[in-house]
PDB file of N, CA and C in Angstrom:
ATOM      1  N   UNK A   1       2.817 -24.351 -12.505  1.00  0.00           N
ATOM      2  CA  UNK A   1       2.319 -22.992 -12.651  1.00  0.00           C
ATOM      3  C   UNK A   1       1.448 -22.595 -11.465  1.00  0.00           C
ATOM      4  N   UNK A   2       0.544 -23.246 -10.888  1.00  0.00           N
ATOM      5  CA  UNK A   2      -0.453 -23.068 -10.265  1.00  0.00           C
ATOM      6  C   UNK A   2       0.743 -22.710  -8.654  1.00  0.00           C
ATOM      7  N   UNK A   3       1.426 -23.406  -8.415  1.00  0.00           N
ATOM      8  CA  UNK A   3       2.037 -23.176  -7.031  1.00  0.00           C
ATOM      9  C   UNK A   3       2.673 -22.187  -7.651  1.00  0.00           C
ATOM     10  N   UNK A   4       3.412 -21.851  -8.509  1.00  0.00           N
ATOM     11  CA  UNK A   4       4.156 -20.312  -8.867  1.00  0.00           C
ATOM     12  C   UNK A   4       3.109 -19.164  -8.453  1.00  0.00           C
ATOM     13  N   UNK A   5       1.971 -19.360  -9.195  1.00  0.00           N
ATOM     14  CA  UNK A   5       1.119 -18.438  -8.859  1.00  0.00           C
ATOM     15  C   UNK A   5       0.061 -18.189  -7.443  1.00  0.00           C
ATOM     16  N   UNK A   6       0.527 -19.472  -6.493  1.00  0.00           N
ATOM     17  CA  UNK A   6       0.000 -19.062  -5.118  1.00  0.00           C
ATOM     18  C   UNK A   6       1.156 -18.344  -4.517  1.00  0.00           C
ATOM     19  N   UNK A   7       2.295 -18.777  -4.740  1.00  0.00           N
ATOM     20  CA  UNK A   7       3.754 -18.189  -4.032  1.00  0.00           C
ATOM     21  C   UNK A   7       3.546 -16.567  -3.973  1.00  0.00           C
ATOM     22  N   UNK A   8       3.047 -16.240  -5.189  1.00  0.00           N
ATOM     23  CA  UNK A   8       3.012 -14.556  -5.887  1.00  0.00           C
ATOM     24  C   UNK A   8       1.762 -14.443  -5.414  1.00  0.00           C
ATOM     25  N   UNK A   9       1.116 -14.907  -5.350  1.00  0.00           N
ATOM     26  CA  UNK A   9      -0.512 -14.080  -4.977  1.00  0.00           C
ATOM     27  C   UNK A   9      -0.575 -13.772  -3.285  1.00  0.00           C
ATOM     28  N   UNK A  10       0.545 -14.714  -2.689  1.00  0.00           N
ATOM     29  CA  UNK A  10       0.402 -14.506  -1.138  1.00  0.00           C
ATOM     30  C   UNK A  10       1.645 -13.474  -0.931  1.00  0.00           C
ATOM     31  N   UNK A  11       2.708 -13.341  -1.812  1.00  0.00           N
ATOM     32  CA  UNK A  11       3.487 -12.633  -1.248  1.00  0.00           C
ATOM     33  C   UNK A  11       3.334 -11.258  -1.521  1.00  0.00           C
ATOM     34  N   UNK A  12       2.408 -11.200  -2.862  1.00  0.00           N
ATOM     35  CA  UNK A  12       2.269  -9.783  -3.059  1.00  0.00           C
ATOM     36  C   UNK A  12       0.737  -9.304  -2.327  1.00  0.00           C
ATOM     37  N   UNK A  13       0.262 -10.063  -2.296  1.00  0.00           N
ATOM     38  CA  UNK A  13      -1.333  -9.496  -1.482  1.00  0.00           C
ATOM     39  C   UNK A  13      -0.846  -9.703   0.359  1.00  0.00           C
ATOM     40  N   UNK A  14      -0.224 -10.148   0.817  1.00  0.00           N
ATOM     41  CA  UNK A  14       0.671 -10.308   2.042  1.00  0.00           C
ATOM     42  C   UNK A  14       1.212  -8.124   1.944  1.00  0.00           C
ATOM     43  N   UNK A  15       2.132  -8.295   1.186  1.00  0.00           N
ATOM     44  CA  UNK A  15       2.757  -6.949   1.365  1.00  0.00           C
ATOM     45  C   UNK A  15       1.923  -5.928   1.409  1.00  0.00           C
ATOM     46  N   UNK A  16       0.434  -5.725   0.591  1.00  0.00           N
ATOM     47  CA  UNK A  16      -0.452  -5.249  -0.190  1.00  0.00           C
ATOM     48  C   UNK A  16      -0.901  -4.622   1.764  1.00  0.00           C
ATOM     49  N   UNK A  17      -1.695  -5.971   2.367  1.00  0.00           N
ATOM     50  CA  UNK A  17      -1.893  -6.409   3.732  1.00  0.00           C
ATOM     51  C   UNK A  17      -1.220  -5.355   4.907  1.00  0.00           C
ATOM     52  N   UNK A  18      -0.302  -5.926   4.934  1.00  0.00           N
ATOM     53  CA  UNK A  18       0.953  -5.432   6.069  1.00  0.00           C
ATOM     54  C   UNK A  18       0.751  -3.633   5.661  1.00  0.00           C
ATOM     55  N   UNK A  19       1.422  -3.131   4.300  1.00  0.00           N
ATOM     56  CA  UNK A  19       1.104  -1.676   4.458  1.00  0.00           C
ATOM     57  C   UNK A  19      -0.035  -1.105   4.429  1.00  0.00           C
ATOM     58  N   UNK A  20      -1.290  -1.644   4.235  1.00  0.00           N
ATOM     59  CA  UNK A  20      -2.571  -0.952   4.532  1.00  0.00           C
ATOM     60  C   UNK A  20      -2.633  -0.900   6.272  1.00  0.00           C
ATOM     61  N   UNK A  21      -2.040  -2.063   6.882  1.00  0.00           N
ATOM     62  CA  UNK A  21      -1.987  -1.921   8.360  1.00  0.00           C
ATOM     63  C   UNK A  21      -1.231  -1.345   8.823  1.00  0.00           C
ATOM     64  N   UNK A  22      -0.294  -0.937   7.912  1.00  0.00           N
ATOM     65  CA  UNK A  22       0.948   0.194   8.293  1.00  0.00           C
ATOM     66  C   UNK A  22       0.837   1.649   8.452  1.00  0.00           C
ATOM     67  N   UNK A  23      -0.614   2.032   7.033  1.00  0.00           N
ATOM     68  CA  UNK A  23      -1.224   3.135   7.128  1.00  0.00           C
ATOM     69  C   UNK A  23      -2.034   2.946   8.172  1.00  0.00           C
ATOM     70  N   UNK A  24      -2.891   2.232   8.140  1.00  0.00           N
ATOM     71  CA  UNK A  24      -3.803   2.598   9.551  1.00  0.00           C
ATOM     72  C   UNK A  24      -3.538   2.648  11.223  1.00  0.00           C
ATOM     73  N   UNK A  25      -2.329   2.068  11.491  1.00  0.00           N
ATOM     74  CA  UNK A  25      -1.346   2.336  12.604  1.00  0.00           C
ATOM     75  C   UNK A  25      -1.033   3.660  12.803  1.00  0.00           C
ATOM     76  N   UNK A  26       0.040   4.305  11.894  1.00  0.00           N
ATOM     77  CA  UNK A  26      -0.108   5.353  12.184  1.00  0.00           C
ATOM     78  C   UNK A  26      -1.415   6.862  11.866  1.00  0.00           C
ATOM     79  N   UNK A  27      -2.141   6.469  11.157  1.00  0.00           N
ATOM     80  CA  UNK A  27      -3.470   7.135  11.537  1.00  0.00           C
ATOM     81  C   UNK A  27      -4.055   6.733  13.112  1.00  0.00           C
ATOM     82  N   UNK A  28      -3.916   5.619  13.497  1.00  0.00           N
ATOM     83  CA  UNK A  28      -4.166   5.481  14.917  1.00  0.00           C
ATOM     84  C   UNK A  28      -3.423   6.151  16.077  1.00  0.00           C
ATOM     85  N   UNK A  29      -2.333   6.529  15.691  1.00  0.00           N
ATOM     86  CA  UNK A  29      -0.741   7.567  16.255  1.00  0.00           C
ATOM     87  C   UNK A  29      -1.438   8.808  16.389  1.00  0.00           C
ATOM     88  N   UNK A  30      -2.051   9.544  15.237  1.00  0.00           N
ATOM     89  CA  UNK A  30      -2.266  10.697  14.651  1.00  0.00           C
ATOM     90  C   UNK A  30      -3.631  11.300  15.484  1.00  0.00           C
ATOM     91  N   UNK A  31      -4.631  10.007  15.460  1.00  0.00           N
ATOM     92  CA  UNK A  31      -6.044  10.072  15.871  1.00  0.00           C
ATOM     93  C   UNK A  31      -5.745  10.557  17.702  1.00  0.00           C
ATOM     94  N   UNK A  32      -4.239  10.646  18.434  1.00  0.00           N
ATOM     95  CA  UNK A  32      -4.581  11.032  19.501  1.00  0.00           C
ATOM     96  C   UNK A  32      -4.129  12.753  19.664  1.00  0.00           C
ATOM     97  N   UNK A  33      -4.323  13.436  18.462  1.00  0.00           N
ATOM     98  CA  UNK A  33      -3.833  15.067  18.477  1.00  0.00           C
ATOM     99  C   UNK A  33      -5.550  15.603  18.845  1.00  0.00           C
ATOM    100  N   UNK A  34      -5.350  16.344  19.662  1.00  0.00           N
ATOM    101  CA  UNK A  34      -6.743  16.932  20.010  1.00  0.00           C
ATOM    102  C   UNK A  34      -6.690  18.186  19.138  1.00  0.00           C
ATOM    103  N   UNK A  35      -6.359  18.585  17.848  1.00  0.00           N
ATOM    104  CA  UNK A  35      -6.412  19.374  16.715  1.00  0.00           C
ATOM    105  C   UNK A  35      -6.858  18.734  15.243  1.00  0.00           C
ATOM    106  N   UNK A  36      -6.077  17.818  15.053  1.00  0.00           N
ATOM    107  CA  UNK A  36      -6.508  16.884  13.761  1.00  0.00           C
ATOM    108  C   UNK A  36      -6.773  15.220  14.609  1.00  0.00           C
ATOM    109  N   UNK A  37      -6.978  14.809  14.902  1.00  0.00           N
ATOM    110  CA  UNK A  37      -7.583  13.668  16.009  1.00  0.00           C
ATOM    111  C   UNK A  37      -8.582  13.286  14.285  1.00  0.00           C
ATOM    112  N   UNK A  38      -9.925  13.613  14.500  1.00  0.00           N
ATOM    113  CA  UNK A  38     -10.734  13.088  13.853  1.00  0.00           C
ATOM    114  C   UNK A  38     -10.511  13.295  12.470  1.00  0.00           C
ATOM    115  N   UNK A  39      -9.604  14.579  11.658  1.00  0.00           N
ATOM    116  CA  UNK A  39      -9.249  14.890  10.406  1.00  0.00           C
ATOM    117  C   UNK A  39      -8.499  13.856  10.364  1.00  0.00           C
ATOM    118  N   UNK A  40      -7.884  13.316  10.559  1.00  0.00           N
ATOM    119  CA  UNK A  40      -6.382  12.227  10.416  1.00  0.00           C
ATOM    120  C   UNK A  40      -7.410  10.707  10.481  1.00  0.00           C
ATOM    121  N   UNK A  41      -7.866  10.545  11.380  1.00  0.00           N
ATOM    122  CA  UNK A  41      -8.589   9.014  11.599  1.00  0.00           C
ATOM    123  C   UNK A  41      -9.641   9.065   9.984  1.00  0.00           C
ATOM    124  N   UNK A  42     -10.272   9.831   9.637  1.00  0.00           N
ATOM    125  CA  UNK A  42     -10.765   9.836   8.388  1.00  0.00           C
ATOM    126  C   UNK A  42      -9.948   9.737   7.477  1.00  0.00           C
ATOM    127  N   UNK A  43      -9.266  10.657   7.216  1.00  0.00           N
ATOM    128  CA  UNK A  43      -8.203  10.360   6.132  1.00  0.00           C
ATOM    129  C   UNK A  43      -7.764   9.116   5.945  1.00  0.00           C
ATOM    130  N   UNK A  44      -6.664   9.011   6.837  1.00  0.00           N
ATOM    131  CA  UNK A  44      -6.236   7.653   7.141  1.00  0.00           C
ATOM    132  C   UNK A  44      -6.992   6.268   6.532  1.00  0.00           C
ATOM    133  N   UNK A  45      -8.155   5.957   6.764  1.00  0.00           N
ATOM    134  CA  UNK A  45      -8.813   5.199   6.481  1.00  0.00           C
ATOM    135  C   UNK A  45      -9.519   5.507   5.039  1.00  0.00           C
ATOM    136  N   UNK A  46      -9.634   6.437   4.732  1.00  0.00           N
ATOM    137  CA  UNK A  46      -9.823   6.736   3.480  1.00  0.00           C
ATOM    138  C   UNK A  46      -8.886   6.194   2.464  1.00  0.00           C
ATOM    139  N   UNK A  47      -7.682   6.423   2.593  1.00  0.00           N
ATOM    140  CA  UNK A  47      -6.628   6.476   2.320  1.00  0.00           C
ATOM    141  C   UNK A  47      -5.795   5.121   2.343  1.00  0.00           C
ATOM    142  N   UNK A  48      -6.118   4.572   3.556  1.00  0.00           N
ATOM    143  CA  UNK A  48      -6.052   3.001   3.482  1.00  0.00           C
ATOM    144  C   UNK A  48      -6.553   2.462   2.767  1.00  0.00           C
ATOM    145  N   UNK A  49      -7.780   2.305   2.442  1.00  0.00           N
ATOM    146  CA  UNK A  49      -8.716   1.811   1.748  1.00  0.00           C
ATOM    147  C   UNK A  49      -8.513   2.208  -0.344  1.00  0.00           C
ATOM    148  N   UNK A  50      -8.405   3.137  -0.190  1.00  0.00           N
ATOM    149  CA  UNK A  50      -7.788   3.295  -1.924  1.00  0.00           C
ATOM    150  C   UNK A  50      -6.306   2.534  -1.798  1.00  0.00           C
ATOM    151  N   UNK A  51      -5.493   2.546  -1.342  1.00  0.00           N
ATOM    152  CA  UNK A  51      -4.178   1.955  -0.761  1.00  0.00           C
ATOM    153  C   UNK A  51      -4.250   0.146  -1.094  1.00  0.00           C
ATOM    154  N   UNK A  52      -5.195  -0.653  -0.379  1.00  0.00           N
ATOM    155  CA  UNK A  52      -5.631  -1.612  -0.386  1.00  0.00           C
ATOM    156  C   UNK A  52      -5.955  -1.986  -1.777  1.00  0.00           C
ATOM    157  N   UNK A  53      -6.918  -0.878  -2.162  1.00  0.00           N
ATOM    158  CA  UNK A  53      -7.735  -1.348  -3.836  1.00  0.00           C
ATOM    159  C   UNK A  53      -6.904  -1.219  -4.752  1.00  0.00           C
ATOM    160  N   UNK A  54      -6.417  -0.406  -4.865  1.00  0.00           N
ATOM    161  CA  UNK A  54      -5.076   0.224  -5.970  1.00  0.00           C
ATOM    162  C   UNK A  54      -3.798  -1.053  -5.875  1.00  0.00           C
ATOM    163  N   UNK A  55      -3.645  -1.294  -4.685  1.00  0.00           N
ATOM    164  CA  UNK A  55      -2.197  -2.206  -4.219  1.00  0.00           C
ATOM    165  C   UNK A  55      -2.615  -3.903  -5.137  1.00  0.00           C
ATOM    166  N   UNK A  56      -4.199  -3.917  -4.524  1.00  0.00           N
ATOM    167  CA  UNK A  56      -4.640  -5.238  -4.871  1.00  0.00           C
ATOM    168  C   UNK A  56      -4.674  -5.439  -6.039  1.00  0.00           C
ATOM    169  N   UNK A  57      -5.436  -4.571  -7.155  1.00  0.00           N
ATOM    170  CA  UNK A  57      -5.701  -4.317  -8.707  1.00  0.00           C
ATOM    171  C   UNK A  57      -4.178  -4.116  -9.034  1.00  0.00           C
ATOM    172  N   UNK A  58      -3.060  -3.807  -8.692  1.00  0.00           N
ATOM    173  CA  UNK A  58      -1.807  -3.869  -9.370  1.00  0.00           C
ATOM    174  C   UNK A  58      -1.303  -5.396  -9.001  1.00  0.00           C
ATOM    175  N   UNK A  59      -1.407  -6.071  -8.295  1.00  0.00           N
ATOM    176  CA  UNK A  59      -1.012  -7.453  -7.976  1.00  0.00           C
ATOM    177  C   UNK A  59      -1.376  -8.033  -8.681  1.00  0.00           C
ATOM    178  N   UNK A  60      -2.680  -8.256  -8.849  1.00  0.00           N
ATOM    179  CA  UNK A  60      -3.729  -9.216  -9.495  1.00  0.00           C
ATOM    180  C   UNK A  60      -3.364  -9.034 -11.060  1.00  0.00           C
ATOM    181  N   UNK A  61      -2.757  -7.541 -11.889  1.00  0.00           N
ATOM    182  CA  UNK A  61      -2.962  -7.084 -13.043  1.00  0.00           C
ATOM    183  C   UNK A  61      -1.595  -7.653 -12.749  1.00  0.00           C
ATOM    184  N   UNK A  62      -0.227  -7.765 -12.249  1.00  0.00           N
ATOM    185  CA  UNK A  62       1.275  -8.498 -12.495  1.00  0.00           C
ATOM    186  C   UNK A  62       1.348  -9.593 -12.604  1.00  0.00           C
ATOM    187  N   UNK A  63       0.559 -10.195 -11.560  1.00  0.00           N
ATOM    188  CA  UNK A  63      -0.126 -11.748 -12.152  1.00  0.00           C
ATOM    189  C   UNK A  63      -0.488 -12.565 -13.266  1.00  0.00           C
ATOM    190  N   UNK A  64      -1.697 -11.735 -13.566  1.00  0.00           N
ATOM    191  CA  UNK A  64      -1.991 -12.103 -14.763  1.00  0.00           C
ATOM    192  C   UNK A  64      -1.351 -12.185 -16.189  1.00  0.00           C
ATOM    193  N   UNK A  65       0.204 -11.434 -15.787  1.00  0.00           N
ATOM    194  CA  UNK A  65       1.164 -11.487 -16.879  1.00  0.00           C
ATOM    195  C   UNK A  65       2.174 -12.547 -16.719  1.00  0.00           C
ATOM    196  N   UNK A  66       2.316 -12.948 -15.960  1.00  0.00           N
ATOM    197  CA  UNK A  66       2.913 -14.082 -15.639  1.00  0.00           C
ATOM    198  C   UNK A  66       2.819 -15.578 -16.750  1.00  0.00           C
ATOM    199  N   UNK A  67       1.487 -15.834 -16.802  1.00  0.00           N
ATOM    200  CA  UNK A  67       1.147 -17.106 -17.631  1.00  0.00           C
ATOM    201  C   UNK A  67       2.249 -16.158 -19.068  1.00  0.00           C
ATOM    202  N   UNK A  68       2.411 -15.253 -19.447  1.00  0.00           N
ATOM    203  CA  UNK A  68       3.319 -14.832 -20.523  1.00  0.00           C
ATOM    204  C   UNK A  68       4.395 -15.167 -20.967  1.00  0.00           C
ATOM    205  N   UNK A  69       4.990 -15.440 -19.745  1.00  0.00           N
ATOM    206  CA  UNK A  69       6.656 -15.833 -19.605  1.00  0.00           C
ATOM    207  C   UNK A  69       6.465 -17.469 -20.122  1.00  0.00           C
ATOM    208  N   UNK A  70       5.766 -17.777 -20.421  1.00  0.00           N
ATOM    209  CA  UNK A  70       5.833 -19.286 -20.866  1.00  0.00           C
ATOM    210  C   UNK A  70       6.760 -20.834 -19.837  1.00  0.00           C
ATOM    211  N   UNK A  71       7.293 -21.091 -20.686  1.00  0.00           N
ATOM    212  CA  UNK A  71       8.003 -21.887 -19.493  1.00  0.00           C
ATOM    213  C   UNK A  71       9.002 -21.509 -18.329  1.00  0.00           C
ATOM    214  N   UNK A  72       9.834 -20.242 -18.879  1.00  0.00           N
ATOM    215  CA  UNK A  72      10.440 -19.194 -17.897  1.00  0.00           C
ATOM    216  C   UNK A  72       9.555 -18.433 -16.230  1.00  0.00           C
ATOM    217  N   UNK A  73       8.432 -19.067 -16.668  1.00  0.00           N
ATOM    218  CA  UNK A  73       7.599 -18.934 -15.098  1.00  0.00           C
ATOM    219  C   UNK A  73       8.621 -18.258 -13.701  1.00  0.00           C
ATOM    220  N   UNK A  74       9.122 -19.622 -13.501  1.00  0.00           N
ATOM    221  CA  UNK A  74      10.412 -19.497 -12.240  1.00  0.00           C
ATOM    222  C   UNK A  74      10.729 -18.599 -12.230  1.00  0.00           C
ATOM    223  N   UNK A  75      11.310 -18.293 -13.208  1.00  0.00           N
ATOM    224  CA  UNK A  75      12.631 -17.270 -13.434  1.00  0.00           C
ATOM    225  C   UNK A  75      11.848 -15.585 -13.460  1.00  0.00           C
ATOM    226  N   UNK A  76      10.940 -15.679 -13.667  1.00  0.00           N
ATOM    227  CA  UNK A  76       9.954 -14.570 -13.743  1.00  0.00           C
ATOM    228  C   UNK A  76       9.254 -14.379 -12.639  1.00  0.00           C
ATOM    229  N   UNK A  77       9.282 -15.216 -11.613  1.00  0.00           N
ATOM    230  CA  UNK A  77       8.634 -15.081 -10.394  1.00  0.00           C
ATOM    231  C   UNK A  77       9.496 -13.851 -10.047  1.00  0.00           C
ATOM    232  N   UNK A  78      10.724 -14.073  -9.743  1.00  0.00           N
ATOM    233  CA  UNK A  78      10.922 -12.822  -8.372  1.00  0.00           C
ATOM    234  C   UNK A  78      11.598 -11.605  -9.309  1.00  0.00           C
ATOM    235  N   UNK A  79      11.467 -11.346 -10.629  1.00  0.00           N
ATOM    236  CA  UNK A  79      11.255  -9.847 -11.134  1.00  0.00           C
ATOM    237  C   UNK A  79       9.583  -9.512 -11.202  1.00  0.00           C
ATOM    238  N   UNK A  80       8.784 -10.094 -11.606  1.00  0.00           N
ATOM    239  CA  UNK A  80       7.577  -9.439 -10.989  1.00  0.00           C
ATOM    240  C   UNK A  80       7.585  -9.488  -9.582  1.00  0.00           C
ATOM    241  N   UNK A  81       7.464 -10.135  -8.512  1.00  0.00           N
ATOM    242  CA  UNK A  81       7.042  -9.897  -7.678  1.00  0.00           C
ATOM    243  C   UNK A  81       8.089  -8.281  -6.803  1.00  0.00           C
ATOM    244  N   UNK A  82       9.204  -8.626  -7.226  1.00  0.00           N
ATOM    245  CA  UNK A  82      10.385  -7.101  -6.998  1.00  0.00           C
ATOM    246  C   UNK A  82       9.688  -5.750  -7.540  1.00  0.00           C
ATOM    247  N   UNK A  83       8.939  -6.315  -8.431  1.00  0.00           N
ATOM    248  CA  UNK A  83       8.453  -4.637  -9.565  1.00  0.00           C
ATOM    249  C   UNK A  83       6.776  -4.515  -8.557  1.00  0.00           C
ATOM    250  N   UNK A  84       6.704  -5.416  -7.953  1.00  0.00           N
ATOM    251  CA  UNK A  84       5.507  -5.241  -7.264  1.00  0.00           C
ATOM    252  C   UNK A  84       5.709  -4.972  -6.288  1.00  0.00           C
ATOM    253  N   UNK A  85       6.541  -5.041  -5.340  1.00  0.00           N
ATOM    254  CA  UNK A  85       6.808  -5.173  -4.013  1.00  0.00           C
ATOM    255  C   UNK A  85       7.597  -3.314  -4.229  1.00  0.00           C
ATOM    256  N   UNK A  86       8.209  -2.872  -5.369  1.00  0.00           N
ATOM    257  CA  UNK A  86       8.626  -1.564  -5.554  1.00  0.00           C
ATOM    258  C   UNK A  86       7.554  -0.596  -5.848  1.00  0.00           C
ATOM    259  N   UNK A  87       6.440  -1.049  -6.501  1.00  0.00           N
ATOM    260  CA  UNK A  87       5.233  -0.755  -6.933  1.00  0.00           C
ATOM    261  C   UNK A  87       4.959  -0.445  -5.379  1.00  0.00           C
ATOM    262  N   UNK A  88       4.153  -1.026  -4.698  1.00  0.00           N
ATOM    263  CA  UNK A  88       3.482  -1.078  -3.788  1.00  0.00           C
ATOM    264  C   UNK A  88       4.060   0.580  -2.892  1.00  0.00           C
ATOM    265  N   UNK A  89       5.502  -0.330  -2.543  1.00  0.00           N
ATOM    266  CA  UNK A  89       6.477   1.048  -1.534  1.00  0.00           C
ATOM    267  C   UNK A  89       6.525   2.132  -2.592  1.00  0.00           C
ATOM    268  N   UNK A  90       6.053   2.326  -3.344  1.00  0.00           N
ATOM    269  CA  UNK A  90       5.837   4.064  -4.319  1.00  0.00           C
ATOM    270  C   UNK A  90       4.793   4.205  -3.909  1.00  0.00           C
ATOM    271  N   UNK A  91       3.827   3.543  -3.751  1.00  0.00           N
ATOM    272  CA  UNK A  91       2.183   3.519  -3.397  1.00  0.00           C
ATOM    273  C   UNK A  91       1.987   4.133  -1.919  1.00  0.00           C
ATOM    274  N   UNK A  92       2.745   3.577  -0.859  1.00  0.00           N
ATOM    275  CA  UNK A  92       2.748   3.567   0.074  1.00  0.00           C
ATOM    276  C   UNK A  92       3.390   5.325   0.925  1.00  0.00           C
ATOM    277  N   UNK A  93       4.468   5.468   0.060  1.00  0.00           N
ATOM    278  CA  UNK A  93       5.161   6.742  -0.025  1.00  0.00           C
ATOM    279  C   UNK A  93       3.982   7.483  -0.371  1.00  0.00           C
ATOM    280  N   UNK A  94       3.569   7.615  -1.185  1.00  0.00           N
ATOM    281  CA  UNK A  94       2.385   8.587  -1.946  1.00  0.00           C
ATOM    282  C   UNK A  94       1.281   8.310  -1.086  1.00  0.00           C
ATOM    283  N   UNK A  95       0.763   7.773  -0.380  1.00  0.00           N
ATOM    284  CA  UNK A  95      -0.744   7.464   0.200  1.00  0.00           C
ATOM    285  C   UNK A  95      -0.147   8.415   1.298  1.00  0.00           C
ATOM    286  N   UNK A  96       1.131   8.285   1.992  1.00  0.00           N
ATOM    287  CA  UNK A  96       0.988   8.799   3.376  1.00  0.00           C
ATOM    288  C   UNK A  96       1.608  10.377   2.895  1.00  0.00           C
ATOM    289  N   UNK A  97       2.489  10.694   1.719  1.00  0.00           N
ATOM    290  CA  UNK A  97       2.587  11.909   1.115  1.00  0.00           C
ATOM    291  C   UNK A  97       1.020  12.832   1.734  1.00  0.00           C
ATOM    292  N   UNK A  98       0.035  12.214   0.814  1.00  0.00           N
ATOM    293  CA  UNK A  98      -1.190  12.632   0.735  1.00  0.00           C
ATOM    294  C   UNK A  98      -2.278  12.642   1.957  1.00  0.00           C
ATOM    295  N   UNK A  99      -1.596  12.030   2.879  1.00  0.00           N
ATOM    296  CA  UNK A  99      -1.943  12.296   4.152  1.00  0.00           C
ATOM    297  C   UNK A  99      -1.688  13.098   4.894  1.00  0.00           C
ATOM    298  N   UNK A 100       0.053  13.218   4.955  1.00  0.00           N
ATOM    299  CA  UNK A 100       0.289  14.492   5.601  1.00  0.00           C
ATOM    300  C   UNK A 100      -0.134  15.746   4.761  1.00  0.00           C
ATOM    301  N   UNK A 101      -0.185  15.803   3.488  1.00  0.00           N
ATOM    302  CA  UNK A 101      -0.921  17.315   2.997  1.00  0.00           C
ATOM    303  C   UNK A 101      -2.120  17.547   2.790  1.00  0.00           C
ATOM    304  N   UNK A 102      -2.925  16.633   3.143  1.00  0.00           N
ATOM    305  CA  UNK A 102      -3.910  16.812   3.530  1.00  0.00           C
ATOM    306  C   UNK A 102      -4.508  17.281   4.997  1.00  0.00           C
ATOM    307  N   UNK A 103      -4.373  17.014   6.121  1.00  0.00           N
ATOM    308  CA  UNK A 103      -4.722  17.437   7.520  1.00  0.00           C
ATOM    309  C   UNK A 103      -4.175  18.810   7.760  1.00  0.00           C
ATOM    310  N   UNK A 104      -4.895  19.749   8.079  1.00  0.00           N
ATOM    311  CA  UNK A 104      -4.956  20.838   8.145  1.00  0.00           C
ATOM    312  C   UNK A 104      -3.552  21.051   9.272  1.00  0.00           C
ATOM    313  N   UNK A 105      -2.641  22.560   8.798  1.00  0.00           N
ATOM    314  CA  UNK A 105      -1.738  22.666   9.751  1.00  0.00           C
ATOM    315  C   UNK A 105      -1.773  23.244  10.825  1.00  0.00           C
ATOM    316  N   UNK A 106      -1.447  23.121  11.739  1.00  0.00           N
ATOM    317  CA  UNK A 106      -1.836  23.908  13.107  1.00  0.00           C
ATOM    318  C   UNK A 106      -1.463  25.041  12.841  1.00  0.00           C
ATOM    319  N   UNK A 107      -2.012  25.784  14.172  1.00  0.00           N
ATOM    320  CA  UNK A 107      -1.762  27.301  14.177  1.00  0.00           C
ATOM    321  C   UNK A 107      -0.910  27.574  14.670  1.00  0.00           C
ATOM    322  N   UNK A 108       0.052  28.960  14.485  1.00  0.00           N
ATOM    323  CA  UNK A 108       1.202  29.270  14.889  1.00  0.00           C
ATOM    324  C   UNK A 108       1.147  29.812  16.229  1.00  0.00           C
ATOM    325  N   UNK A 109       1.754  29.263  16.914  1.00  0.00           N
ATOM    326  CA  UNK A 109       2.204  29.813  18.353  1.00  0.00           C
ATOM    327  C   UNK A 109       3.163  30.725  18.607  1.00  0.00           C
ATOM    328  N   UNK A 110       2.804  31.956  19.432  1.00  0.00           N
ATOM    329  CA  UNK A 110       3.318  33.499  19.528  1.00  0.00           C
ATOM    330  C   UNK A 110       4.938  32.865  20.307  1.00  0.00           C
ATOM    331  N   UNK A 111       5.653  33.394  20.093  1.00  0.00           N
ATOM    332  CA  UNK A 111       6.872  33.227  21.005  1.00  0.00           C
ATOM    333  C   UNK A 111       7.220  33.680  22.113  1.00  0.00           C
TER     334      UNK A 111
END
């Protein structure tokens, strides 16, 4: 049990990892518009950061259902960690959703 549950705690806090650095990359992209520059680098990190907490508290809470499956452990490893790893990329979709509608839109340029 105990190695089942390091396998899952690194692969889902690993993924958790990688897209919080995925959001803050491109907030680092964003941070060079001399219009939203500093609106975007806030966000971003705002946004990372609930991203991170939310991602982590859903790992930790799939986990803990695990000891459930009883001796079926194994076999239960890679449908939780799939419903987490799908979890997460809905998370991830929605954090940067809420990024782009958040930063104010530029102004329209005359033709």
């Amino acid at each position: 049990m105990i190695p089942t549950a390091i396998i899952y705690l690194a692969l889902g806090l690993g993924i958790t990892a990688i897209l919080t650095t995925m959001i803050l990359k491109i907030g680092r992209t964003m941070h060079d518009c001399p219009q939203n520059g500093p609106t975007a680098r806030t966000l971003t990190i705002t946004t990372a950061t609930g991203f991170a907490a939310i991602g982590t508290g859903g790992v930790l809470l799939a986990g803990a259902a695990l000891p459930f499956a009883g001796n079926a452990v194994p076999m239960a490893l890679p449908l939780v960690a799939g419903f987490v790893t799908l979890c997460l990329g809905l998370g991830f979709l929605r954090a940067m959703e809420a990024v782009r509608d958040n930063l104010p839109n530029p102004a329209p340029t005359a033709p």
